[in-house]
Structures are given as C-alpha cells and as structure tokens.
N, C-alpha and C. Protein backbone atom coordinates (compact mmCIF):
# COMPACT_ATOMS: atom_id res chain seq x y z
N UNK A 1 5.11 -8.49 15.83
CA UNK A 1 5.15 -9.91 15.58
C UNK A 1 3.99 -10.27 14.65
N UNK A 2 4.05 -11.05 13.43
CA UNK A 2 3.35 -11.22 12.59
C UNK A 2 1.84 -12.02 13.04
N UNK A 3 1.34 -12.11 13.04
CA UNK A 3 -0.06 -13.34 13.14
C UNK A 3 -0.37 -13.98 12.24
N UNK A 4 -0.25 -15.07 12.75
CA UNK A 4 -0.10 -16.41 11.70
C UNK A 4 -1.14 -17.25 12.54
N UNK A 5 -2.12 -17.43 11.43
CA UNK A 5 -2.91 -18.73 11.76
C UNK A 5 -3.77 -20.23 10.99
N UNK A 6 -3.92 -20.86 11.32
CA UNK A 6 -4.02 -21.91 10.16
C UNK A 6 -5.64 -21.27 9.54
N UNK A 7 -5.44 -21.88 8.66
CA UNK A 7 -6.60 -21.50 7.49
C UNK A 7 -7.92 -21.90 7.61
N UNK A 8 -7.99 -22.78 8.50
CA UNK A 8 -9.47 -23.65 9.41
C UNK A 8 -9.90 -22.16 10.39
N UNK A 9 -8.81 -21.73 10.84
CA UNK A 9 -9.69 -20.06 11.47
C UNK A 9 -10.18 -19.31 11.04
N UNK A 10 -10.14 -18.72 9.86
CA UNK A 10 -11.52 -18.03 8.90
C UNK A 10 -12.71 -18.77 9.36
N UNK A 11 -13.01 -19.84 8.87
CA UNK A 11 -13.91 -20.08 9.10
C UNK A 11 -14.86 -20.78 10.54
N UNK A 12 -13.80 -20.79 11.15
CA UNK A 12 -13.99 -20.90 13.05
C UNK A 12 -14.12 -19.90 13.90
N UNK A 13 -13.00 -19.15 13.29
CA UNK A 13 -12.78 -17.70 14.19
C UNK A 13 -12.97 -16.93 12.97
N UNK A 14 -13.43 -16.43 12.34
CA UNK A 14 -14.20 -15.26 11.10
C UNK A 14 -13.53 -13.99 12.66
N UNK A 15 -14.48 -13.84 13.67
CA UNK A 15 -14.84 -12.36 14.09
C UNK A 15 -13.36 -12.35 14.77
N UNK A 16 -12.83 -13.02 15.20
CA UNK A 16 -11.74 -12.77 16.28
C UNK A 16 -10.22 -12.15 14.89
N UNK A 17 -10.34 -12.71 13.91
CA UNK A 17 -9.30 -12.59 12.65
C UNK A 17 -10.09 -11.22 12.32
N UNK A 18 -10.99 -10.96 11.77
CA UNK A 18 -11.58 -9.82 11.53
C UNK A 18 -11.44 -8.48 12.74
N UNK A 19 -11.63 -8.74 13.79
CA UNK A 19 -10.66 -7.74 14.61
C UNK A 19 -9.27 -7.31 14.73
N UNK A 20 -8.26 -8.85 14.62
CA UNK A 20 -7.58 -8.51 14.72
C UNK A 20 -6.92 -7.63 13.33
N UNK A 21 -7.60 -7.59 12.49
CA UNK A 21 -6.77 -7.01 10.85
C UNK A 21 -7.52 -5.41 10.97
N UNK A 22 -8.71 -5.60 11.92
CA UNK A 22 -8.76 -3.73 11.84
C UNK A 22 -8.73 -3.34 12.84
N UNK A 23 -8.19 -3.88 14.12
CA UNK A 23 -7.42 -3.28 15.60
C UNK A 23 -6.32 -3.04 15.02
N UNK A 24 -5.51 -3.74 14.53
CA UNK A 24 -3.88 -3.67 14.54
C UNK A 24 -3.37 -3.41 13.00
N UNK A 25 -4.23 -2.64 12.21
CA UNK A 25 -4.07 -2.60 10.45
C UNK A 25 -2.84 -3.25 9.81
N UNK A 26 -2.74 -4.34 10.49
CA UNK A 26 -1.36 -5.69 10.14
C UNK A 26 -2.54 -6.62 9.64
N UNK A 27 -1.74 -7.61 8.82
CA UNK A 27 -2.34 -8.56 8.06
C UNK A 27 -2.44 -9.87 9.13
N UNK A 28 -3.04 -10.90 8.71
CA UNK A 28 -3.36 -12.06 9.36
C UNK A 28 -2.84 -13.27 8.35
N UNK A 29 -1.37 -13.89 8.52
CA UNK A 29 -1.34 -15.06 7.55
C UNK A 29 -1.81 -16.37 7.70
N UNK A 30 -2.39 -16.88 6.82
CA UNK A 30 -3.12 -17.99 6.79
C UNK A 30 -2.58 -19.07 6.22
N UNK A 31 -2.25 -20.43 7.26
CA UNK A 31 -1.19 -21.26 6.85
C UNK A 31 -1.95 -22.81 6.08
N UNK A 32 -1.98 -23.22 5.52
CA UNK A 32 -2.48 -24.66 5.19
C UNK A 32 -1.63 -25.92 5.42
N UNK A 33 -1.89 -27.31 6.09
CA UNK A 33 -0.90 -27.81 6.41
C UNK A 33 0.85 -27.22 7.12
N UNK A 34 0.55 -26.75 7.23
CA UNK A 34 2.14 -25.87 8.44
C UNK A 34 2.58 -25.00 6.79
N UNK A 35 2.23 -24.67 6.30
CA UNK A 35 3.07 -23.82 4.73
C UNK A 35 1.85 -22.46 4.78
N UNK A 36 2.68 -21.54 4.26
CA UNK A 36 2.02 -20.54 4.13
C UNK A 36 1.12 -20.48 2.90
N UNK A 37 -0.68 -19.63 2.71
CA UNK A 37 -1.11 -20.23 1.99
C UNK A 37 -1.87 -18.54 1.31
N UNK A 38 -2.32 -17.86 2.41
CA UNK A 38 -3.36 -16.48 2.17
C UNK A 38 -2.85 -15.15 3.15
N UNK A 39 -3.25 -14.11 2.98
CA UNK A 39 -2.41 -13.12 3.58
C UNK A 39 -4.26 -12.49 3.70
N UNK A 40 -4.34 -12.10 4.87
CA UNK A 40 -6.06 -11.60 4.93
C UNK A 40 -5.58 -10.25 5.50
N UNK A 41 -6.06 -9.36 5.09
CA UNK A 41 -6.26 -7.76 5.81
C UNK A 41 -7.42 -7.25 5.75
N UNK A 42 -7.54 -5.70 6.38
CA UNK A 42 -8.64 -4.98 6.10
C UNK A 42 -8.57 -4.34 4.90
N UNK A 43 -9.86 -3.70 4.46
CA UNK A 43 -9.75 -2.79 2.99
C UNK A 43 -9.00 -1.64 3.39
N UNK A 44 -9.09 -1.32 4.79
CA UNK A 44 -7.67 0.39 4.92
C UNK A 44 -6.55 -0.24 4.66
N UNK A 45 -5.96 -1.39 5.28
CA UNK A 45 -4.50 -1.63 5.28
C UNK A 45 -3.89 -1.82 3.97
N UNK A 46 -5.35 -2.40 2.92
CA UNK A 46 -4.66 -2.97 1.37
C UNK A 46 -4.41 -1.33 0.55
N UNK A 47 -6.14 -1.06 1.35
CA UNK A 47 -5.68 0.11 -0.02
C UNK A 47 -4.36 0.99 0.26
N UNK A 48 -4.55 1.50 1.46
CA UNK A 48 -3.15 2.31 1.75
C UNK A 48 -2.04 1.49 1.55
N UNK A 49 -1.85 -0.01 1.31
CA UNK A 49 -0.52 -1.19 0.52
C UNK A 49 -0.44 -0.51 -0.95
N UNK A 50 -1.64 -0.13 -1.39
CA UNK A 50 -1.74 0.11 -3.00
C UNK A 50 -0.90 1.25 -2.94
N UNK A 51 -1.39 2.58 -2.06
CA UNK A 51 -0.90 3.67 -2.23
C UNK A 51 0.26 3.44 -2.13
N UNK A 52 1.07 3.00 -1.21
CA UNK A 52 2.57 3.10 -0.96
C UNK A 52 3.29 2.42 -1.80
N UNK A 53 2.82 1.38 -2.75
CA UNK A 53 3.62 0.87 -4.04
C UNK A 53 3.35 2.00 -5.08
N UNK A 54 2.23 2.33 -5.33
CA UNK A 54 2.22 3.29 -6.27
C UNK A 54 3.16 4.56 -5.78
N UNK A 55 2.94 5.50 -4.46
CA UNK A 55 4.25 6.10 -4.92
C UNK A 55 5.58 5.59 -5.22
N UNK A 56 6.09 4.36 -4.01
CA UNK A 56 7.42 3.98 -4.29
C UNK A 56 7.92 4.22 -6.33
N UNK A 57 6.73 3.33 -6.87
CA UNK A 57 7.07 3.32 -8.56
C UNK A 57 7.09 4.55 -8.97
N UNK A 58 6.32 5.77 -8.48
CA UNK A 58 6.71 6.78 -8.96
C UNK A 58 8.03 7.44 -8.65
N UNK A 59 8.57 6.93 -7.37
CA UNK A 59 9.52 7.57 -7.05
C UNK A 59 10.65 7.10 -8.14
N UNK A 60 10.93 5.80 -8.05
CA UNK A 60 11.38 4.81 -8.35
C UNK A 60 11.71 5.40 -10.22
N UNK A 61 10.54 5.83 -10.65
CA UNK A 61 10.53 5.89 -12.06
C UNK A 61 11.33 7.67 -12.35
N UNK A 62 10.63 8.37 -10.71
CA UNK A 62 11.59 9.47 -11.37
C UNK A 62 13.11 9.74 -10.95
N UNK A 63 13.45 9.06 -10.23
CA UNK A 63 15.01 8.22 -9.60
C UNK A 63 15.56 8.11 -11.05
N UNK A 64 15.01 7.43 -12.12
CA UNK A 64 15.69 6.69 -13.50
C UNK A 64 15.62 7.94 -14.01
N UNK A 65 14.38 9.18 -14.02
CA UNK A 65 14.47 9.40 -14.81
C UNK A 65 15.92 10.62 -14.83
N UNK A 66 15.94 10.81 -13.70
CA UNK A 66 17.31 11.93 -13.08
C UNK A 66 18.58 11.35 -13.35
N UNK A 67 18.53 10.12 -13.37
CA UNK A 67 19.74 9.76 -13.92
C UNK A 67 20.35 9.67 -15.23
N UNK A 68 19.09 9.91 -16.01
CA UNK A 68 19.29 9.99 -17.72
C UNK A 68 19.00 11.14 -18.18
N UNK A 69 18.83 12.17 -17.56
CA UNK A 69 19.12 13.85 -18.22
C UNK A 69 19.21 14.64 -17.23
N UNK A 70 19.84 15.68 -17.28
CA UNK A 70 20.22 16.67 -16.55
C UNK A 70 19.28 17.79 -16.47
N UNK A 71 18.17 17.51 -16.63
CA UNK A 71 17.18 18.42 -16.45
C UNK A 71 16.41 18.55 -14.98
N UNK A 72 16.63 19.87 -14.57
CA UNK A 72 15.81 20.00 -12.95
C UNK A 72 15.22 20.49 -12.96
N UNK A 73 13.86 20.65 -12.13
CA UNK A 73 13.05 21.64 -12.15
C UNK A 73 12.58 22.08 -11.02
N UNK A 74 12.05 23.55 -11.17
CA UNK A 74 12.47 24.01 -9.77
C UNK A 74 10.88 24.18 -8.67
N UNK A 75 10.97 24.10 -7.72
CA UNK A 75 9.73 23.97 -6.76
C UNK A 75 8.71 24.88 -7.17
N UNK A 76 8.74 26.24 -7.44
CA UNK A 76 7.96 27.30 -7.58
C UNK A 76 7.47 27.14 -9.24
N UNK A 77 8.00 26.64 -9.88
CA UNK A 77 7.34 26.60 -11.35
C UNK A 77 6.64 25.32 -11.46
N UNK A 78 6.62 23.74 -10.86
CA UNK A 78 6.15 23.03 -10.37
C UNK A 78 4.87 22.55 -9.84
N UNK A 79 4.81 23.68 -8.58
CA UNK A 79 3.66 24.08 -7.73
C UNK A 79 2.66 24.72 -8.95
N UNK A 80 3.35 25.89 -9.04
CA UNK A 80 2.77 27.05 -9.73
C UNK A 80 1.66 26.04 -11.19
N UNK A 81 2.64 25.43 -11.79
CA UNK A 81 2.21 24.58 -12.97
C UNK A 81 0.44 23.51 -12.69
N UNK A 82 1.28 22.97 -11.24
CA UNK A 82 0.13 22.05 -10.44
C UNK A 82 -0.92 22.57 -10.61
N UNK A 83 -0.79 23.68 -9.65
CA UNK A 83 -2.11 24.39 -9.41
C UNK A 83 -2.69 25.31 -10.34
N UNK A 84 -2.09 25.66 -11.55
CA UNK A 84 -3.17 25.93 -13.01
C UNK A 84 -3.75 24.72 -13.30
N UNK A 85 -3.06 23.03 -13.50
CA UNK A 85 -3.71 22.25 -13.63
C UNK A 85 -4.97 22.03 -12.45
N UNK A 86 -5.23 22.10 -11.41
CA UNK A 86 -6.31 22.14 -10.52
C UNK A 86 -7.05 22.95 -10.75
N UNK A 87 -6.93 24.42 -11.35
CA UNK A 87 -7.72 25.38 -11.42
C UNK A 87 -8.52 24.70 -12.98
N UNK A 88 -7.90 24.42 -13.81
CA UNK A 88 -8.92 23.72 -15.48
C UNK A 88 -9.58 22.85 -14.99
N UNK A 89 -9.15 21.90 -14.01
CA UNK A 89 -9.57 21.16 -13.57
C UNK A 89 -11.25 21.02 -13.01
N UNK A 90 -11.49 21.85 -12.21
CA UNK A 90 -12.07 22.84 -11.08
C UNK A 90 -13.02 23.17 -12.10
C-alpha cells in the first residue's frame, strides 16, 4: 500500500518519513492541498529506480534492434569478447 502524506510532514515529521523510505525502500508521496505534489525516497531506492530504467532501455533498444536484422550472436563469443574487453581494461 502506497504512503501518502501531506506535504506539511517533511517538515513536522522529517524523521518518521525518513524511516519510513529506508525501512520499506518504497517511496513516500507528498500531497499539497488533497493533489499529488513530490514523490520522496531514499538514495538506494532512486538509484537502483535509475538502474532498472537503464536496463529496461537497453533491453528495450536491443528488442528493436532483433527485429531489424537477422543477426545473432552466440553466448561463448560474447562472453569471450566481454572479457578481453575487461582484461585492456584491467
């Protein structure tokens, strides 16, 4: 169930909102006049938000790209490829 609270609680309740966004790594929405207004989390919950859009778009981008050439490639040349790039890397 989401947590929703008016926007006067930041600054009333700061510590009790601040627990609840890094007990439960769910966001805290913040309403102004009864309308929704701010979305508050912790820095784990956003950044790991970042990560999971960034893969989705990668997925997302190589989804398109399989659909416009018939080119596959196979797990072992892949890997293999990866990990010369880690080793220059290194």
């Amino acid at each position: 169930m989401p947590h929703i609270r008016p926007v006067s609680d930041l600054r009333n309740n700061f510590a009790d909102i601040s627990r609840i966004v890094h007990e439960t790594a769910e966001p805290v929405f913040l309403t102004k006049n009864g309308y929704g207004d701010m979305v508050v989390m912790s820095m784990e919950a956003y950044e790991k938000y970042k990560l999971d859009i960034m893969i989705y778009e990668k997925l997302k981008e190589a989804a398109l790209e399989a659909k416009s050439t018939d080119a596959r490639y196979d797990f072992d040349e892949v890997s293999k490829e990866m990990r010369e790039k880690l080793i220059e890397k290194l």
